[in-house]
PDB file of N, CA and C in Angstrom:
ATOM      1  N   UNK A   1     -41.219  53.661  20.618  1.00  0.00           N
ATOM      2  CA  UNK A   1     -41.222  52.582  19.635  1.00  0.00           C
ATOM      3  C   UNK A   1     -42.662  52.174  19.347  1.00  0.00           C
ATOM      4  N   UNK A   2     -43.153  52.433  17.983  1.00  0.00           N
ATOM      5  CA  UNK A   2     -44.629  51.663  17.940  1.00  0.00           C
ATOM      6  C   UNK A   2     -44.444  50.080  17.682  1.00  0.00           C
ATOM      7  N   UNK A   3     -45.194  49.700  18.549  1.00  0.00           N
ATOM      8  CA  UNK A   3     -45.425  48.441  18.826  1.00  0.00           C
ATOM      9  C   UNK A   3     -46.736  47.563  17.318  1.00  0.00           C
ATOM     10  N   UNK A   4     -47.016  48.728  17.196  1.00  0.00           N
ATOM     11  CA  UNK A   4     -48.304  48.395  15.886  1.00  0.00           C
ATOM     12  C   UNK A   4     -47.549  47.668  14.609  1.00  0.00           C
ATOM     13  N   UNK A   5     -45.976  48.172  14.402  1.00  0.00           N
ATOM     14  CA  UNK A   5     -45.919  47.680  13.358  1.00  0.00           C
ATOM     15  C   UNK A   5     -44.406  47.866  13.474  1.00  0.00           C
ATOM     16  N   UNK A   6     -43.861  46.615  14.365  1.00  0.00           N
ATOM     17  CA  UNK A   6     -42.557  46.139  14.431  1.00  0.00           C
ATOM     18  C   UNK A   6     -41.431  45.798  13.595  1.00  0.00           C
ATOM     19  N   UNK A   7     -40.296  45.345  13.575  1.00  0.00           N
ATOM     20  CA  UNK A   7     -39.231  45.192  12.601  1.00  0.00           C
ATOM     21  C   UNK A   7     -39.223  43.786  12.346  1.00  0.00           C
ATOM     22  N   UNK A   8     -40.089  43.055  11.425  1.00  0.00           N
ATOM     23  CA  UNK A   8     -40.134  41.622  11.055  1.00  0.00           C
ATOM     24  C   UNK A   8     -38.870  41.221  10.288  1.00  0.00           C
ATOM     25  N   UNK A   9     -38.665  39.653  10.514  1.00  0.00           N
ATOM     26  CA  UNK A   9     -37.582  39.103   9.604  1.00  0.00           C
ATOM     27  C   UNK A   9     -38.464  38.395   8.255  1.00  0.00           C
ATOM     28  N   UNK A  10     -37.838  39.171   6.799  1.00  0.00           N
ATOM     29  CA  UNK A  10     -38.817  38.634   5.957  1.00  0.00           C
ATOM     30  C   UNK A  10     -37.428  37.335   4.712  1.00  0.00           C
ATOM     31  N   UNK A  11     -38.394  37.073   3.758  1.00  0.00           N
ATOM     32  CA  UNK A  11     -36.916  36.215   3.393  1.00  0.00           C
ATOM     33  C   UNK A  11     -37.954  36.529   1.972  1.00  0.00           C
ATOM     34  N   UNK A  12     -36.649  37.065   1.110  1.00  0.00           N
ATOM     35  CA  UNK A  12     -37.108  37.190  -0.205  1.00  0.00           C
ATOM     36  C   UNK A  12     -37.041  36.433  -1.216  1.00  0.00           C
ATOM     37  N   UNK A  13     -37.431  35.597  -2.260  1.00  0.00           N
ATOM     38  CA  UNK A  13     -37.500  34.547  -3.003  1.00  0.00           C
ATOM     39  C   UNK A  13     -37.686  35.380  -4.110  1.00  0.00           C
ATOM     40  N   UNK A  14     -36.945  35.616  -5.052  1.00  0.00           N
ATOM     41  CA  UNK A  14     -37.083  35.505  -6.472  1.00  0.00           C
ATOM     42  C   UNK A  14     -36.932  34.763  -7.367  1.00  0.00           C
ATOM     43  N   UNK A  15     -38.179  34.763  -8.123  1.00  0.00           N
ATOM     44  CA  UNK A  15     -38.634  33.288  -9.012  1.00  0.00           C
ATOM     45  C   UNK A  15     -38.356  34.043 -10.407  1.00  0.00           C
ATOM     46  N   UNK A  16     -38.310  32.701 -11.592  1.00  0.00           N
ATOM     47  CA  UNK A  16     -38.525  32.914 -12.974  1.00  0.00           C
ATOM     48  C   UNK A  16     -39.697  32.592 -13.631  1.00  0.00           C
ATOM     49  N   UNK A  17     -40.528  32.958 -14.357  1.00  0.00           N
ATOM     50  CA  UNK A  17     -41.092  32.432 -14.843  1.00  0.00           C
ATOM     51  C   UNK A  17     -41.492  30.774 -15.291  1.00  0.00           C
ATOM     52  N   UNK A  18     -40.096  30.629 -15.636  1.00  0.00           N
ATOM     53  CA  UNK A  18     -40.080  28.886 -16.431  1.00  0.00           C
ATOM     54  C   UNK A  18     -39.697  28.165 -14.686  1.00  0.00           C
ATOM     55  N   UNK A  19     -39.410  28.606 -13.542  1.00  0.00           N
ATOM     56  CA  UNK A  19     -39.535  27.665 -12.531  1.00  0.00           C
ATOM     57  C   UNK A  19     -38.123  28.106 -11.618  1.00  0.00           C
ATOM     58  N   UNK A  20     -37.018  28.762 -12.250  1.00  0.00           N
ATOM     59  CA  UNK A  20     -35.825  28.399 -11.643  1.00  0.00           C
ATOM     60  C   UNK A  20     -36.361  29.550 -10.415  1.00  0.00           C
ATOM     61  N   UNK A  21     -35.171  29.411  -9.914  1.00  0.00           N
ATOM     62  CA  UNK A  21     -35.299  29.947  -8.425  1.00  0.00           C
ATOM     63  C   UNK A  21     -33.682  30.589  -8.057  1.00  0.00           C
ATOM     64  N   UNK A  22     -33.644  32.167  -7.614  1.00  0.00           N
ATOM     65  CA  UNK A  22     -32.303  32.365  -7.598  1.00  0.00           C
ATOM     66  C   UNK A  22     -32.292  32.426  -5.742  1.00  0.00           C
ATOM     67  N   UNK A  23     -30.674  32.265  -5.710  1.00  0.00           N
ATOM     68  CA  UNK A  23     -30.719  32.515  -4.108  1.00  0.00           C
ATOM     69  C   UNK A  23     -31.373  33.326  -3.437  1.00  0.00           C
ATOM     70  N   UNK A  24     -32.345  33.070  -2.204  1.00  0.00           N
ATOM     71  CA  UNK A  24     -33.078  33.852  -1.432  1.00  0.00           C
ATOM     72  C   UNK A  24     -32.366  35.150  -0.918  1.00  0.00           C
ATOM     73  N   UNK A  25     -32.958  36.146   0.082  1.00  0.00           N
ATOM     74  CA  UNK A  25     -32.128  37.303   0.685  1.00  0.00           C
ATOM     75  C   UNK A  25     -33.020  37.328   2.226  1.00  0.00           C
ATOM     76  N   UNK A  26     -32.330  37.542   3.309  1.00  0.00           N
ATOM     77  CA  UNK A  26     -33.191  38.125   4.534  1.00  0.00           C
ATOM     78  C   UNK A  26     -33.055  39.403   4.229  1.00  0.00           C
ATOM     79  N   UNK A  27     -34.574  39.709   4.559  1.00  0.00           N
ATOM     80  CA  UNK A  27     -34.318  41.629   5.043  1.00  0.00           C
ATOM     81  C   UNK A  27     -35.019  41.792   6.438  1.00  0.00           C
ATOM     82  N   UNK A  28     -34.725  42.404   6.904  1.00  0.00           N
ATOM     83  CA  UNK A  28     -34.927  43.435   7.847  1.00  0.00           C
ATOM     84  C   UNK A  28     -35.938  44.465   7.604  1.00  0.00           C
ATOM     85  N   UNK A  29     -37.313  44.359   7.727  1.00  0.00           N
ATOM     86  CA  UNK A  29     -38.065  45.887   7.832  1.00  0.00           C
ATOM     87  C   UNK A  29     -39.733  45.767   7.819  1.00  0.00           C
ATOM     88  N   UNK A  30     -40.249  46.678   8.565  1.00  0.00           N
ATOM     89  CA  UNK A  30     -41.775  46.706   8.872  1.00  0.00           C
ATOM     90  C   UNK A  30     -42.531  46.300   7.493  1.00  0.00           C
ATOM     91  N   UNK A  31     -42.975  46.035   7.984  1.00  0.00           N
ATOM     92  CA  UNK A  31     -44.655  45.231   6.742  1.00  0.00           C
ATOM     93  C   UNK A  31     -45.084  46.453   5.810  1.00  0.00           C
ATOM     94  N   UNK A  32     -45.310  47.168   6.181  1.00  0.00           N
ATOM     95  CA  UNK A  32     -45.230  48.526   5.258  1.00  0.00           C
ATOM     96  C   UNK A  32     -44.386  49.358   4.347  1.00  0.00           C
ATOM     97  N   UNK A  33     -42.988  48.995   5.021  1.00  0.00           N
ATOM     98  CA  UNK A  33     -41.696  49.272   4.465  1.00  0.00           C
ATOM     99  C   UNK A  33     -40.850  48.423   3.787  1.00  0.00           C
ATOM    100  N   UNK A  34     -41.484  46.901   3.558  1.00  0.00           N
ATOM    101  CA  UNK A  34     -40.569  45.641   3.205  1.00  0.00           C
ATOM    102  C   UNK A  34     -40.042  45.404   1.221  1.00  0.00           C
ATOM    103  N   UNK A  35     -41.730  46.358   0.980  1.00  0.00           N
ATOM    104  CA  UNK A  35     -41.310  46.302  -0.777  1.00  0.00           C
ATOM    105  C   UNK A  35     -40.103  47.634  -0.778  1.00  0.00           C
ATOM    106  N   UNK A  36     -40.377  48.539  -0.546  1.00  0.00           N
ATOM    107  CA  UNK A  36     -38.998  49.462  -0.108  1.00  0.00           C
ATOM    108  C   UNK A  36     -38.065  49.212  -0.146  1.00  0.00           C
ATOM    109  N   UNK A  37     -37.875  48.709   0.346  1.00  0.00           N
ATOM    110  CA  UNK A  37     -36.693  47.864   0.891  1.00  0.00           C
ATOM    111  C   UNK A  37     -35.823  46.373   0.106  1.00  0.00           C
ATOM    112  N   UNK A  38     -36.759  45.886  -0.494  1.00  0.00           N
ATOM    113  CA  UNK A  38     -36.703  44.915  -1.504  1.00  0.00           C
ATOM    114  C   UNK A  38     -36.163  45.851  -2.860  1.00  0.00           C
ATOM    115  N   UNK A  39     -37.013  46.601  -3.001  1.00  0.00           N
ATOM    116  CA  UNK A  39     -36.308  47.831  -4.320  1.00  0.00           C
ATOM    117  C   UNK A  39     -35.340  48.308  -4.529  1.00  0.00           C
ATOM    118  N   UNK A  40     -34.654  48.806  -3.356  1.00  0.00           N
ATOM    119  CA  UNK A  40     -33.515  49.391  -2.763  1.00  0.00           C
ATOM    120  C   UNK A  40     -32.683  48.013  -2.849  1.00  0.00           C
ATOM    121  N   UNK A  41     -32.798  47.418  -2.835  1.00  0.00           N
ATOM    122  CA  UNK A  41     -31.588  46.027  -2.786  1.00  0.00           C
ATOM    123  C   UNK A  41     -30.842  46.211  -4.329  1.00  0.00           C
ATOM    124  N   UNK A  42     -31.489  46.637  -5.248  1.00  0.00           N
ATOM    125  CA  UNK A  42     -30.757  46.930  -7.042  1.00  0.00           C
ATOM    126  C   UNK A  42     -30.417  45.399  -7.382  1.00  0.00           C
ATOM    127  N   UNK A  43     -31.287  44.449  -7.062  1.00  0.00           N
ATOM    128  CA  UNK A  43     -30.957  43.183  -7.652  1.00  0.00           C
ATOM    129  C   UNK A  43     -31.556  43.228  -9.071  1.00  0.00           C
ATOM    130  N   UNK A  44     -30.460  42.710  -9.502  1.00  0.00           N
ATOM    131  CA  UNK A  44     -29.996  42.811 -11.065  1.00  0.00           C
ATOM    132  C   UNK A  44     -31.598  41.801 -11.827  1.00  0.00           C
ATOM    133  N   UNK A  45     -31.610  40.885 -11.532  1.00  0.00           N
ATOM    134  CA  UNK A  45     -32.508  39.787 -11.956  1.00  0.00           C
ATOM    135  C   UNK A  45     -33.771  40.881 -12.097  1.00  0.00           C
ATOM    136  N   UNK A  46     -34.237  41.634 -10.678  1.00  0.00           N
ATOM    137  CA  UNK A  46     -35.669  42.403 -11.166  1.00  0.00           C
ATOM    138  C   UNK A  46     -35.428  43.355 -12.102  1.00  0.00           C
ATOM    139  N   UNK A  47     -34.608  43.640 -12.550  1.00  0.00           N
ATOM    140  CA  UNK A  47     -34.802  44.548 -13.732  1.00  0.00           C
ATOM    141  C   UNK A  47     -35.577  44.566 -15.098  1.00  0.00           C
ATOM    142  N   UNK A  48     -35.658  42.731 -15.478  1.00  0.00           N
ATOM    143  CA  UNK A  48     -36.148  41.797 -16.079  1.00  0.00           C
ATOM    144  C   UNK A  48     -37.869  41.595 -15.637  1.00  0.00           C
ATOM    145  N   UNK A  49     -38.580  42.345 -15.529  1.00  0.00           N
ATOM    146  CA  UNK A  49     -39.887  41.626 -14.685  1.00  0.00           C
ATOM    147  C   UNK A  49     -40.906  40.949 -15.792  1.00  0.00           C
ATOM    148  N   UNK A  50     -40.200  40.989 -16.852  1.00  0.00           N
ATOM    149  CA  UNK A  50     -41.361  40.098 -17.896  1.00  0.00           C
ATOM    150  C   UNK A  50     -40.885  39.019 -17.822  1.00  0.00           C
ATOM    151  N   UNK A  51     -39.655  38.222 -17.010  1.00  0.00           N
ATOM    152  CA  UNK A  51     -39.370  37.270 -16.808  1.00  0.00           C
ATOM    153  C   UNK A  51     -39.195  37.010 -15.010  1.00  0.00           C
ATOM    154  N   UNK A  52     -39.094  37.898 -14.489  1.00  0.00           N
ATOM    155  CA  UNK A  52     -38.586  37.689 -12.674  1.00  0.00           C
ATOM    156  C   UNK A  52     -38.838  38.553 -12.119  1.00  0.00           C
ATOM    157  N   UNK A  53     -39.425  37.767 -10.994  1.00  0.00           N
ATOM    158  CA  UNK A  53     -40.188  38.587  -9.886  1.00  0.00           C
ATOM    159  C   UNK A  53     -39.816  38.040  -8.371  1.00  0.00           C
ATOM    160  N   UNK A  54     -39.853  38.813  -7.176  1.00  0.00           N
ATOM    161  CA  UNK A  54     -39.800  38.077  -5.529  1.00  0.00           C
ATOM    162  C   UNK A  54     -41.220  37.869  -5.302  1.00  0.00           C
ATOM    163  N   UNK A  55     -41.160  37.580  -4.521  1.00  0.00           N
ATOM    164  CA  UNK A  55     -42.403  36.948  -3.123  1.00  0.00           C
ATOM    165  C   UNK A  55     -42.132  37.132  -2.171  1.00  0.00           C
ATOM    166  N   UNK A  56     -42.564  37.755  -1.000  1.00  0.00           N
ATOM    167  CA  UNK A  56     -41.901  37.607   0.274  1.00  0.00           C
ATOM    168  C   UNK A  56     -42.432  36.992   1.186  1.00  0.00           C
ATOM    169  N   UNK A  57     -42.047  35.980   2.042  1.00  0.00           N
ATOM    170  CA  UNK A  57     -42.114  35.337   2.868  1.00  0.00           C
ATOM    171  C   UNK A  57     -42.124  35.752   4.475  1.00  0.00           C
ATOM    172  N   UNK A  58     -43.001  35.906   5.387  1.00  0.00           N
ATOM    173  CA  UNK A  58     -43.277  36.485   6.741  1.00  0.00           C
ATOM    174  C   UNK A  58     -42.123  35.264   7.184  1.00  0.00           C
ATOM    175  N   UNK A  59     -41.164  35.831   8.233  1.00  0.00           N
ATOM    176  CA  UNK A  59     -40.774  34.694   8.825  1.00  0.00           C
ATOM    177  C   UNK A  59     -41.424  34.699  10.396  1.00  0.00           C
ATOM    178  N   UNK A  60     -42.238  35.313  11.071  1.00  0.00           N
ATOM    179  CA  UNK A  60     -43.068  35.578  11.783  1.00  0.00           C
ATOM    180  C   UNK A  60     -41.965  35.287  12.671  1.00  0.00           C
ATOM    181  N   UNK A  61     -40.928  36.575  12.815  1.00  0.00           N
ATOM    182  CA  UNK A  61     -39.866  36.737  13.754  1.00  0.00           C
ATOM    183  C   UNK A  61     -39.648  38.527  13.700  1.00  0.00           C
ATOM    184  N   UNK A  62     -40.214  38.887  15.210  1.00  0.00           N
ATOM    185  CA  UNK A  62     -39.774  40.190  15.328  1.00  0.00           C
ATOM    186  C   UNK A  62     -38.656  40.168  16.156  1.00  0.00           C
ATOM    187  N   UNK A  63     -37.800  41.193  16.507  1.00  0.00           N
ATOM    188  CA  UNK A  63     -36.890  42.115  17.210  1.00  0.00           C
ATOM    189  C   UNK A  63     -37.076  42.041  18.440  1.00  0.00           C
ATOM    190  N   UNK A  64     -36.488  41.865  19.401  1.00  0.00           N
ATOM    191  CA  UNK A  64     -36.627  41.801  20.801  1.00  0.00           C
ATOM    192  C   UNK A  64     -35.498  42.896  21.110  1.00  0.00           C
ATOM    193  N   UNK A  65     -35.838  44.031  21.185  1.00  0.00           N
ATOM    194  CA  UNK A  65     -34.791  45.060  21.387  1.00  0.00           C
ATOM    195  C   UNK A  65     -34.237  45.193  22.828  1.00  0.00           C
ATOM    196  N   UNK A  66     -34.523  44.675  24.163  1.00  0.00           N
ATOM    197  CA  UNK A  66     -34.348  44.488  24.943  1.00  0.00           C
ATOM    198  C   UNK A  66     -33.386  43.211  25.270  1.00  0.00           C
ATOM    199  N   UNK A  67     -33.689  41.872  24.154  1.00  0.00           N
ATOM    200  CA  UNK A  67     -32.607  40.813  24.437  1.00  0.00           C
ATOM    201  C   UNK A  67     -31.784  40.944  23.259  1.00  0.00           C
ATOM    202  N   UNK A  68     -32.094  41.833  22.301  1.00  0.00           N
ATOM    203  CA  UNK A  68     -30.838  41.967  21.209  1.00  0.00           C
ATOM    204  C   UNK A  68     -31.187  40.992  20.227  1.00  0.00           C
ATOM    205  N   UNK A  69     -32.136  40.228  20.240  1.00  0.00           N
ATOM    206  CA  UNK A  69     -32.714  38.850  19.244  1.00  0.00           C
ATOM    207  C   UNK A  69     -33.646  38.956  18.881  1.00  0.00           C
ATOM    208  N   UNK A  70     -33.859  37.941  17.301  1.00  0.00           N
ATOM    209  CA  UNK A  70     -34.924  37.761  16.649  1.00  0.00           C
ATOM    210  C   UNK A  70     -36.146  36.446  17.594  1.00  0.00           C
ATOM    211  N   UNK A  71     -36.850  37.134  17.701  1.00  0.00           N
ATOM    212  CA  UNK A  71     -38.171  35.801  18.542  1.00  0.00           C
ATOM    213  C   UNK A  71     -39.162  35.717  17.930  1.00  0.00           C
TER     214      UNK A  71
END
């Protein structure tokens, strides 16, 4: 298991332009792999990017594969 670059909990926020805000998403996946992964979700709203876009948010919670939990 590389330890360099663990399985973070991230929380995705997609915004509108004019302010609204649609329901957030948790994902699951390394810092390198997280836009990936965000892409792969086929949320309908980014299809639109001259109006909507995410942000992602570190929830500065990795994997404890040994206790089965996020810490």
């Amino acid at each position: 298991m590389d330890t360099h670059d663990p399985i973070r909990l991230w929380r995705v926020e997609i915004c509108c332009r004019q302010g609204y805000n649609a329901p957030y998403q948790m994902v699951e996946a390394k810092k390198k792999e997280v836009h990936q992964v965000v892409r792969k979700l086929n949320l309908r709203l980014l299809d639109f990017p001259d109006m909507w876009s995410y942000r992602l948010i570190d929830l500065h919670k990795t994997f404890n594969v040994k206790r089965g939990k996020w810490m």
